[in-house]
Protein backbone atom coordinates (compact mmCIF):
# COMPACT_ATOMS: atom_id res chain seq x y z
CA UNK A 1 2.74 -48.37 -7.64
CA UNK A 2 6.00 -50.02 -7.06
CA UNK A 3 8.57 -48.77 -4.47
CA UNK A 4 11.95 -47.35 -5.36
CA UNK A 5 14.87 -48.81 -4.45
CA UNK A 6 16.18 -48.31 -1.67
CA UNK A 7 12.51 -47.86 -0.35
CA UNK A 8 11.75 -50.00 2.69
CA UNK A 9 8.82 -52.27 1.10
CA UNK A 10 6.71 -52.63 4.17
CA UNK A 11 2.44 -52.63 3.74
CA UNK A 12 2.61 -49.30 5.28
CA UNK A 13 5.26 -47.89 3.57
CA UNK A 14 3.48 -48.61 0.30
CA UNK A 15 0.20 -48.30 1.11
CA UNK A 16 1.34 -44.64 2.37
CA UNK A 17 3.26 -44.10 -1.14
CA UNK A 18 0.35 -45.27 -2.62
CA UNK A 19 -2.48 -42.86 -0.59
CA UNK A 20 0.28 -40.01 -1.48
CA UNK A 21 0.36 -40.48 -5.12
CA UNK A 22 -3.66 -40.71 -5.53
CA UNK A 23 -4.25 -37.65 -3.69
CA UNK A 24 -1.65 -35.77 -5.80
CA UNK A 25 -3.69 -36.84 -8.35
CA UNK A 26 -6.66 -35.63 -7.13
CA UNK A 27 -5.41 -32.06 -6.70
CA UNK A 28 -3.52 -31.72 -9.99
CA UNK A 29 -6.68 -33.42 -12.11
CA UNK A 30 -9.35 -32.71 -10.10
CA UNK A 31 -12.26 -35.21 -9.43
CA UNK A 32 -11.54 -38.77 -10.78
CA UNK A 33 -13.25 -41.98 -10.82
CA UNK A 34 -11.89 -45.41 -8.97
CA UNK A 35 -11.01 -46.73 -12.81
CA UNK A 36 -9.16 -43.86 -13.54
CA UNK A 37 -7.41 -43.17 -10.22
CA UNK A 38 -6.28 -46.86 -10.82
CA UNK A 39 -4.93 -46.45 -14.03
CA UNK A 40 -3.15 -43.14 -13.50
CA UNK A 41 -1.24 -45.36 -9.97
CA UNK A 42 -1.13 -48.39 -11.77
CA UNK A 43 -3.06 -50.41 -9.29
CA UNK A 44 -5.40 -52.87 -9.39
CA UNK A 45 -9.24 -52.32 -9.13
CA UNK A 46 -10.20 -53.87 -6.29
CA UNK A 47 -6.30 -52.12 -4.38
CA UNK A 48 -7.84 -48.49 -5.94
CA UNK A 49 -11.20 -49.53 -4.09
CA UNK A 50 -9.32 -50.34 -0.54
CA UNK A 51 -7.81 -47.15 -1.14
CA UNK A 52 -10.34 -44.66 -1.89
CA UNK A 53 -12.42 -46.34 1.34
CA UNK A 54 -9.34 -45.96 3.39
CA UNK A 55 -8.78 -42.05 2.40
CA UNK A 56 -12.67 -41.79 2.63
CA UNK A 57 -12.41 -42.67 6.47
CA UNK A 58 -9.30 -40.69 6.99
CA UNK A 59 -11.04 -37.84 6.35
CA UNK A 60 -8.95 -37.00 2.93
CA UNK A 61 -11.57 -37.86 0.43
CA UNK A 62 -15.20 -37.46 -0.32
CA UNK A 63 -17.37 -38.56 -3.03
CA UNK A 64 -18.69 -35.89 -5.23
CA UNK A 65 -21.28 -36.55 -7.94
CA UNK A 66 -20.63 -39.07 -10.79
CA UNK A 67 -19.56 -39.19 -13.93
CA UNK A 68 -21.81 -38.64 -16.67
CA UNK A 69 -22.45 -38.30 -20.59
CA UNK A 70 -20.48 -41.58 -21.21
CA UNK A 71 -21.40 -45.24 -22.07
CA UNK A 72 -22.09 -47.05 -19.19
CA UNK A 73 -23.49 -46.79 -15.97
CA UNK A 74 -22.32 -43.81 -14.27
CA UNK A 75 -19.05 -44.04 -12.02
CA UNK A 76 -18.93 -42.43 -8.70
CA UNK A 77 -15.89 -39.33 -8.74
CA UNK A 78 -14.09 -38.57 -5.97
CA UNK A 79 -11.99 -35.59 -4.88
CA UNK A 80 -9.53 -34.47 -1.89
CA UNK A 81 -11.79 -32.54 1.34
CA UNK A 82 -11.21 -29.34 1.13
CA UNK A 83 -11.51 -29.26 5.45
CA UNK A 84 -8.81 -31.55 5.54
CA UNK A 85 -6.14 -29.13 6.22
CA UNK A 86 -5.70 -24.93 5.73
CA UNK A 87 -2.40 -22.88 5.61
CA UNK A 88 -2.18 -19.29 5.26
CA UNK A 89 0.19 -16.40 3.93
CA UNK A 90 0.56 -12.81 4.92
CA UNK A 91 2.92 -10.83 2.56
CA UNK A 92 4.46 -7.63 4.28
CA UNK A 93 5.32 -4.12 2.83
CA UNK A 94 6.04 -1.12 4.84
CA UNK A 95 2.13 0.17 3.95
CA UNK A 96 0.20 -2.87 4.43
CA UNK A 97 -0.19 -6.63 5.88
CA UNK A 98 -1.98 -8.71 2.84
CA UNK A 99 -3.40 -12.26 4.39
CA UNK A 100 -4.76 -14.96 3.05
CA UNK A 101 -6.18 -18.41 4.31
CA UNK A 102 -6.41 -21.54 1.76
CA UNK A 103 -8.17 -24.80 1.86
CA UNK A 104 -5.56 -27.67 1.43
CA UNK A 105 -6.87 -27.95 -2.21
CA UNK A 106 -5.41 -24.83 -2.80
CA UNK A 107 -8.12 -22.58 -2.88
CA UNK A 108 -8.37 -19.20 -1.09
CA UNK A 109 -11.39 -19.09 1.46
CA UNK A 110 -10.52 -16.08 3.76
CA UNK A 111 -8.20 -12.78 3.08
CA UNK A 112 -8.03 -9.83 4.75
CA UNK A 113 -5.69 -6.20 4.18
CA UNK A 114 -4.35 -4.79 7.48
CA UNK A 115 -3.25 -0.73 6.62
CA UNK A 116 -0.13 -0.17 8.44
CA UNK A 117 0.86 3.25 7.13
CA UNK A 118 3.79 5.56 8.98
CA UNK A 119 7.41 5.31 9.95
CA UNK A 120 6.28 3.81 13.32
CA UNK A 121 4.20 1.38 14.03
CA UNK A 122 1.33 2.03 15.02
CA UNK A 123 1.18 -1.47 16.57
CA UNK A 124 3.60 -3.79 17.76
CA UNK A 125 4.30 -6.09 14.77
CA UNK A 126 3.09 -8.74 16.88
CA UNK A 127 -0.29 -7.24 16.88
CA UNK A 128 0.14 -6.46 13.26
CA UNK A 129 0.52 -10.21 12.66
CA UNK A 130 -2.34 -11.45 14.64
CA UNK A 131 -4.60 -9.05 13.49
CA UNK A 132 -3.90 -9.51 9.51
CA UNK A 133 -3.77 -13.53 10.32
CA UNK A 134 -7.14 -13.20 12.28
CA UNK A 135 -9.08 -11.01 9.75
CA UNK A 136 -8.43 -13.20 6.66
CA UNK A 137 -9.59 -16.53 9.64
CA UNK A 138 -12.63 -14.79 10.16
CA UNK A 139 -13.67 -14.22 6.46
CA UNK A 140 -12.69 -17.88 6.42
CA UNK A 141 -15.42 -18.84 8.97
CA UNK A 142 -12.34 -20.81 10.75
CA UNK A 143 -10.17 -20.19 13.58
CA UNK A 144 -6.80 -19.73 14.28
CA UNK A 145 -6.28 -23.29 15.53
CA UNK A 146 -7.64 -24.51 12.22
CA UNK A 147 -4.50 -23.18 10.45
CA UNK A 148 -2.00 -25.72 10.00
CA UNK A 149 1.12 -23.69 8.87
CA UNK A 150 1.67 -19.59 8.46
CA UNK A 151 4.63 -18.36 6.38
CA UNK A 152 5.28 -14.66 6.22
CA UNK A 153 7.23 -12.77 3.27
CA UNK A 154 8.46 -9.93 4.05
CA UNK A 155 11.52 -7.66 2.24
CA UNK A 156 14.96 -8.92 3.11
CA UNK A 157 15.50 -11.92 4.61
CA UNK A 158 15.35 -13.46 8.40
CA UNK A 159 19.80 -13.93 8.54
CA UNK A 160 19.09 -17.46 9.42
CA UNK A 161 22.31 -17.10 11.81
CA UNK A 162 21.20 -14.57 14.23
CA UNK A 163 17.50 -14.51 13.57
CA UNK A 164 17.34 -11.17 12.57
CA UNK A 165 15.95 -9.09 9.79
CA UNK A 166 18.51 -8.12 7.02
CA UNK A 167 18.46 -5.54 3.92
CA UNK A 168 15.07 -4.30 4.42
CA UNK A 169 15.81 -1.09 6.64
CA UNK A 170 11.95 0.59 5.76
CA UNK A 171 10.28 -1.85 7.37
CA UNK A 172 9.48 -0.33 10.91
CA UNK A 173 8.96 -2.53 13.84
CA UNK A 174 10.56 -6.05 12.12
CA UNK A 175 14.01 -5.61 13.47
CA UNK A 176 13.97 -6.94 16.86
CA UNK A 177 16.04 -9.69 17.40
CA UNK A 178 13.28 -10.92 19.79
CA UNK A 179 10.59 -10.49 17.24
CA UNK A 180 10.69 -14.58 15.63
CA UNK A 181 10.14 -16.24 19.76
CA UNK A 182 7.61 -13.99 20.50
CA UNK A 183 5.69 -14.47 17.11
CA UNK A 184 6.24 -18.54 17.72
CA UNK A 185 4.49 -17.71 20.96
CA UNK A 186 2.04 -15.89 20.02
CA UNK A 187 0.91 -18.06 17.53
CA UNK A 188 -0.92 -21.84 17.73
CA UNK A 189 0.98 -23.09 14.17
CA UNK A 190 4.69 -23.55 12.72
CA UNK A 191 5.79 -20.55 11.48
CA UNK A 192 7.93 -19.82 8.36
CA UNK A 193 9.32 -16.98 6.96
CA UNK A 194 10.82 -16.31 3.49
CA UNK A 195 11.60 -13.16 1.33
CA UNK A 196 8.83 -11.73 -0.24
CA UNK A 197 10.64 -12.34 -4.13
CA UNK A 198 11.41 -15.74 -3.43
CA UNK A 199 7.98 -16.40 -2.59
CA UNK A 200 6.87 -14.85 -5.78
CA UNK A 201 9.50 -17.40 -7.66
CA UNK A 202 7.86 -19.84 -5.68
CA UNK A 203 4.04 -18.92 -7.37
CA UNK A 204 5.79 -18.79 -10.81
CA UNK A 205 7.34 -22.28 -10.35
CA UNK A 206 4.13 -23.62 -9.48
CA UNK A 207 1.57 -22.06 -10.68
CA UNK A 208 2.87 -19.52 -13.64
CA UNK A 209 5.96 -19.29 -16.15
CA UNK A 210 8.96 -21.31 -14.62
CA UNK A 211 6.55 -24.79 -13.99
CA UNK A 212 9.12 -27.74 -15.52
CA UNK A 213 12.25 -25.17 -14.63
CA UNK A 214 15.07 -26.14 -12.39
CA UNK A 215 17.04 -23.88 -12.74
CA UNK A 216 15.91 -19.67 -13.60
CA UNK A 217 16.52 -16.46 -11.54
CA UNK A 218 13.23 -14.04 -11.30
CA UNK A 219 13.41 -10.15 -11.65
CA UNK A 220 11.04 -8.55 -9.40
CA UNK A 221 10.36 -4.63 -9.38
CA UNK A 222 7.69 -2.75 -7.29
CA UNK A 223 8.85 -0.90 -4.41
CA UNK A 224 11.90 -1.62 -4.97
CA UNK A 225 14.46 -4.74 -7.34
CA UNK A 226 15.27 -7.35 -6.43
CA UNK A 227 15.83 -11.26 -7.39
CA UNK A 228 15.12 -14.68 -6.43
CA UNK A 229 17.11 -17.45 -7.54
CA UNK A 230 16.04 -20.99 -8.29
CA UNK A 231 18.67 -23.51 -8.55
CA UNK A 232 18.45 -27.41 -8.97
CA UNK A 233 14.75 -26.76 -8.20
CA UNK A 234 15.44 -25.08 -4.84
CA UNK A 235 15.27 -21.54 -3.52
CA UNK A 236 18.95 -20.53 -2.94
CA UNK A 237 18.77 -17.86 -0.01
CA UNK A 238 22.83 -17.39 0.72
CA UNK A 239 24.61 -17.74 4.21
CA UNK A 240 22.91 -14.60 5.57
CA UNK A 241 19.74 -15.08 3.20
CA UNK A 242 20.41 -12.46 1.45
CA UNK A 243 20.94 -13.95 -2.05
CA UNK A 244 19.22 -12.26 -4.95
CA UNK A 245 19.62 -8.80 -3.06
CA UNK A 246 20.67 -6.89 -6.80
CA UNK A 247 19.29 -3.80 -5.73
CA UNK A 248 22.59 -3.36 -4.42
CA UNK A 249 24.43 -4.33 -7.43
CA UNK A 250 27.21 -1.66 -8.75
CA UNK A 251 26.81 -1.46 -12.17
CA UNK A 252 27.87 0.60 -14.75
CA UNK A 253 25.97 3.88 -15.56
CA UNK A 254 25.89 4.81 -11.75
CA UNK A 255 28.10 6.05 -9.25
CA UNK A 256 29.02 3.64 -6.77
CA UNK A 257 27.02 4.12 -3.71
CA UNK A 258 29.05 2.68 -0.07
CA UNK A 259 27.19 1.79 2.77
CA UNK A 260 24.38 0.30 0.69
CA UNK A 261 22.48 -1.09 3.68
CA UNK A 262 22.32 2.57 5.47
CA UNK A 263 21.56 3.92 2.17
CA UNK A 264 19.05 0.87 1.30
CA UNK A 265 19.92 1.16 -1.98
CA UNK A 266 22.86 0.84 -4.92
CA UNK A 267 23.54 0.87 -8.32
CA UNK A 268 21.18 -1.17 -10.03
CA UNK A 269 18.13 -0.29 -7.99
CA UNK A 270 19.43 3.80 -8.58
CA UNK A 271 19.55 2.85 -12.90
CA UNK A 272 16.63 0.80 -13.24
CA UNK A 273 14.44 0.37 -9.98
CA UNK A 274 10.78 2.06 -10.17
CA UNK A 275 11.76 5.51 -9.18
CA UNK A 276 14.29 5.50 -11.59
CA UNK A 277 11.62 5.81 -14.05
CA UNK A 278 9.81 8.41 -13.68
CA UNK A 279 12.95 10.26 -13.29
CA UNK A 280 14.40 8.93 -16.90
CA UNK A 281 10.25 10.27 -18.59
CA UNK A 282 10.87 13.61 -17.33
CA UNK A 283 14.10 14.04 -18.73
CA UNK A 284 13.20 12.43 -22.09
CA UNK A 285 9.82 14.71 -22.43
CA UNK A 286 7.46 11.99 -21.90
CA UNK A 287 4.19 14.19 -21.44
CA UNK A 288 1.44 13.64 -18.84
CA UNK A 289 3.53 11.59 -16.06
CA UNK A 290 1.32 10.79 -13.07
CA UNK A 291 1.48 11.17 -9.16
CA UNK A 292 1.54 8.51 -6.85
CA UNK A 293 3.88 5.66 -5.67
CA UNK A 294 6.94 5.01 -7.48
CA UNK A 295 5.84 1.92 -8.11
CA UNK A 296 2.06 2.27 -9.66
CA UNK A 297 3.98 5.32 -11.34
CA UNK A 298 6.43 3.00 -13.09
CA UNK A 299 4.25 0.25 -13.93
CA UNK A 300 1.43 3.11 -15.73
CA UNK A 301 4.68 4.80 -17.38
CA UNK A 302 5.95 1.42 -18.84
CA UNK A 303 1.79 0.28 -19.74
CA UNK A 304 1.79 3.49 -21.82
CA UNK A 305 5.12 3.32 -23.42
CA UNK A 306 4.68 -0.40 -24.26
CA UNK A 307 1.92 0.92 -26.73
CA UNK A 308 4.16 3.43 -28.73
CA UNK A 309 6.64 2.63 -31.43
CA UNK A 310 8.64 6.14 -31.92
CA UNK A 311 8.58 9.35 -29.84
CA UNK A 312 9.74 9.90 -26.31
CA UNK A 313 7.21 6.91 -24.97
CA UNK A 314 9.13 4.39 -27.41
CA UNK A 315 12.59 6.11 -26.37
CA UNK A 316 11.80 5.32 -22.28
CA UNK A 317 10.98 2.08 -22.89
CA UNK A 318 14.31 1.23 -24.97
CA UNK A 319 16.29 3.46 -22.39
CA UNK A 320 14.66 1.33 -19.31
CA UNK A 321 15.15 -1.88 -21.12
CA UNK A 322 18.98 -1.33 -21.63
CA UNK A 323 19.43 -0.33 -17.86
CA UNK A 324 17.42 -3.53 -17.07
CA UNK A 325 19.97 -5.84 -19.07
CA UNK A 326 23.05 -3.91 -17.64
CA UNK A 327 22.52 -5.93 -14.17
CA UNK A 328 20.76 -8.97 -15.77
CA UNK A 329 24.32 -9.23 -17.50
CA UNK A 330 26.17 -9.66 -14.27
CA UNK A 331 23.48 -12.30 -13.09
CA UNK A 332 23.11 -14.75 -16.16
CA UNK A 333 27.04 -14.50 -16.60
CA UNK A 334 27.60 -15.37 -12.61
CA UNK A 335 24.49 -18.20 -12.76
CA UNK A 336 23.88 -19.23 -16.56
CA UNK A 337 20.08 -20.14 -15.99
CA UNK A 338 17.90 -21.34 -18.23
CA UNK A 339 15.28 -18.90 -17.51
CA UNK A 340 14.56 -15.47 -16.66
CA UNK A 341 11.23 -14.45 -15.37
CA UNK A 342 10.23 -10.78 -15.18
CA UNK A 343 7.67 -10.24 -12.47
CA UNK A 344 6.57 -7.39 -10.41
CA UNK A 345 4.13 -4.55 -11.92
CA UNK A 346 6.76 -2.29 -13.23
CA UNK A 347 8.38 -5.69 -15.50
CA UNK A 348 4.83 -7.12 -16.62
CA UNK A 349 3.03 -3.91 -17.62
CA UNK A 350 5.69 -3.88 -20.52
CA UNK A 351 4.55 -7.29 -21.35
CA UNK A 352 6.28 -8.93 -24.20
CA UNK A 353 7.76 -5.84 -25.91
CA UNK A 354 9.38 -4.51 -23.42
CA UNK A 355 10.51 -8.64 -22.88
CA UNK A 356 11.49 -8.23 -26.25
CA UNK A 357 13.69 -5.02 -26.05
CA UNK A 358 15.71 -6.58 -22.61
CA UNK A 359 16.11 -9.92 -24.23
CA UNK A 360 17.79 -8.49 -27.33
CA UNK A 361 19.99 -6.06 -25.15
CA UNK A 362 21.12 -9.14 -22.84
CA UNK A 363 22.16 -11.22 -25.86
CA UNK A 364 24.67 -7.97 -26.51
CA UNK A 365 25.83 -7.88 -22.79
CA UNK A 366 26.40 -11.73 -21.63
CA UNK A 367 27.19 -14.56 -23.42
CA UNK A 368 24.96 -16.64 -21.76
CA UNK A 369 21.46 -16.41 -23.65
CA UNK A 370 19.08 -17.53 -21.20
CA UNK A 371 14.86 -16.99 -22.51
CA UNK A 372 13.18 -14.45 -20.83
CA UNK A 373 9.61 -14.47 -19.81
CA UNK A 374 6.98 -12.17 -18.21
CA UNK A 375 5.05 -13.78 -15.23
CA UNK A 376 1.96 -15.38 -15.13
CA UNK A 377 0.90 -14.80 -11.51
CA UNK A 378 -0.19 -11.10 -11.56
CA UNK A 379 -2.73 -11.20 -8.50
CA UNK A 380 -0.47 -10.21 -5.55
CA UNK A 381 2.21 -12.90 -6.46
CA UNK A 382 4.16 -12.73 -2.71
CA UNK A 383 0.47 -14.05 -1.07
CA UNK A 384 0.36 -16.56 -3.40
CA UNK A 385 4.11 -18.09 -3.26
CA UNK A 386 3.48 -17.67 0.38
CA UNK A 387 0.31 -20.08 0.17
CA UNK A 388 2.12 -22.44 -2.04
CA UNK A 389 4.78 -22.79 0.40
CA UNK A 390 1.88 -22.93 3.48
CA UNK A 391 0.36 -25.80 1.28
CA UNK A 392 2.96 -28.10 0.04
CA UNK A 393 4.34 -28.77 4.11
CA UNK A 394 0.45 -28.41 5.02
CA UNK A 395 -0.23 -31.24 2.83
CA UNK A 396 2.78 -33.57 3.74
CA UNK A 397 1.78 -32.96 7.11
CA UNK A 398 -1.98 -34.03 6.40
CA UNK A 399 -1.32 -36.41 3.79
CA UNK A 400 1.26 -38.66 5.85
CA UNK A 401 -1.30 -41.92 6.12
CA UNK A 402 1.94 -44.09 7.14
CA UNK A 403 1.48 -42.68 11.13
């Protein structure tokens, strides 16, 4: 594989561009053979064979069966050690700590659900941390000083000036301007964190309905809405990182609300966040509405009315589809984006009818016309962007053979 110009062209450098593009290779297509890991680098046979040896004894690569059912003797099929490295996530609500440990092949090998219920910690958040972070190590069978790289999504955002938590007010205990040193202290690995709905645009881009996208903006709803913003292929988090914060939105249909951050909300989370729709069933006579969290609430009230065409059920659905596209108008009219992904449970349990209903509203509204999608990733989404964003500086970190 050739370098690029403007690439220094020294043995190392190549030979390091060289071990980097075989073990991508390895991830994304699983185990391959010398004669096809040659092929796919464009490097000779015997250069594929110093190669594979050279990862071999770095600890990168192992051999793993052979290749069989083919003319031929049988080849021998390599693929990346899943010891080589681990990273881990730990996605943050106000009721619980969800972490997660991954091998550096992406796979989940440890995860763990710390309950952290009440409007005081019961714990320092420290503790919280450590003990969420050391559960899902344990199920692992590792230890914390296996784990190359933690990142944390939480709601809000870390202001990235005064290293403080912003826009996420029912979060007890994560407000401390202290609370980032002593976590770096407390723990043996770097650190990261993110917001928790950029993190789930992160598992989309990767793994789910915006791979090949540069440019879309995701609309999350569980606890409460919110949006994450992918630009040029990169997360854009603002100057305070507060960028995709539309909960606060004033839009039309709503009074204004002032003070948004003491009141934690505004107008687009008050017309079409998860509470709003229970509130918008009741009115319209939608029988049989369940108890519970706003959020499971909403996504079983959307499930239900996804699977009517006429009659109050049918009625919610259009009602919460229009109030959707009111503040999707502002968005796609600010940011023009190819893509809009609909993620969190109350968004996907409408699947693509309710998709349907928003994207024909939003072509009234805005004149850009962006496609709309539901997300892929349904399995606790935040975890997995956090892991994805554990992984990819876990593995340039491992996967650096030019040291």
């Amino acid at each position: 594989m050739a370098g690029t110009a403007g690439t220094p062209g020294t043995p190392r450098v190549l030979r390091a561009m060289n071990d980097r593009a075989a073990l991508d290779l390895l991830l994304e297509h699983g185990p391959l053979s010398r004669t096809r890991i040659g092929k796919l680098t464009g490097l000779s046979k015997p250069t594929a064979s110093q190669l594979l040896a050279r990862l071999e004894a770095a600890g990168l690569v192992l051999a793993t069966g052979t290749t069989e059912g083919r003319p031929g003797p049988n080849a021998q099929l390599y693929e990346v050690d899943p010891r080589a490295g681990y990273a881990a996530g730990l996605d943050v609500t106000p009721e619980r700590i969800l972490a997660a440990v991954a091998d550096i092949t992406g796979r989940t090998v440890g995860s763990y659900a710390l309950p952290t219920p009440g409007r005081r910690p019961a714990q320092p958040v420290v503790r919280q941390v450590t003990d969420a972070l050391d559960g899902a190590v344990k199920a692992a069978g590792l230890t914390r000083s296996d784990v190359h790289r933690l990142v944390i999504g939480t709601p809000g955002a870390f202001d990235p000036n005064t290293g403080r938590l912003r826009y996420a007010s029912h979060l007890p205990g994560w407000h401390s301007p202290e609370l980032l040193g002593e976590l770096a202290a407390a723990l043996p690995m770097p650190v990261e964190y993110e917001n928790d709905v950029n993190l789930a645009a992160v598992a989309e881009q990767r793994l789910g309905a915006a791979r090949g996208h540069e440019d879309f903006v995701l609309l999350w709803s569980e606890g409460g809405l919110g949006a994450a913003l992918v630009l040029g292929g990169r997360l854009h988090r603002g100057w305070t990182g507060g960028a995709g914060e539309v909960g606060f939105l004033p839009v039309p249909g709503t009074p204004l609300v002032r003070q948004v951050t003491k009141a934690n909300s505004g107008g687009y989370q008050e017309l079409a966040g998860s509470q709003a729709v229970p509130r918008l069933a009741r009115e319209l006579g939608v029988p049989d509405i369940p108890s519970g969290p706003y959020a499971e609430v909403a996504a079983t009230l959307v499930e239900r009315a996804a699977a009517h065409h006429d009659g109050p059920h049918r009625q919610l659905l259009e009602t919460y589809a229009t109030r959707l596209a009111t503040g999707l108008a502002s968005l796609v009219s600010v940011l023009d984006p190819e893509l809009v992904v609909l993620s969190g449970a109350s968004l996907t349990a409408g699947g693509d009818t309710l998709r349907t209903l928003v994207q024909d509203e939003l072509e009234e509204l805005a004149a850009a016309r962006p496609r709309l999608v539901v997300g892929e990733v349904r399995e606790h989404p935040v975890l997995r962007g956090a892991l994805e964003s554990a992984l990819a500086a876990t593995r340039d970190e491992v996967f650096d053979t030019s040291r």
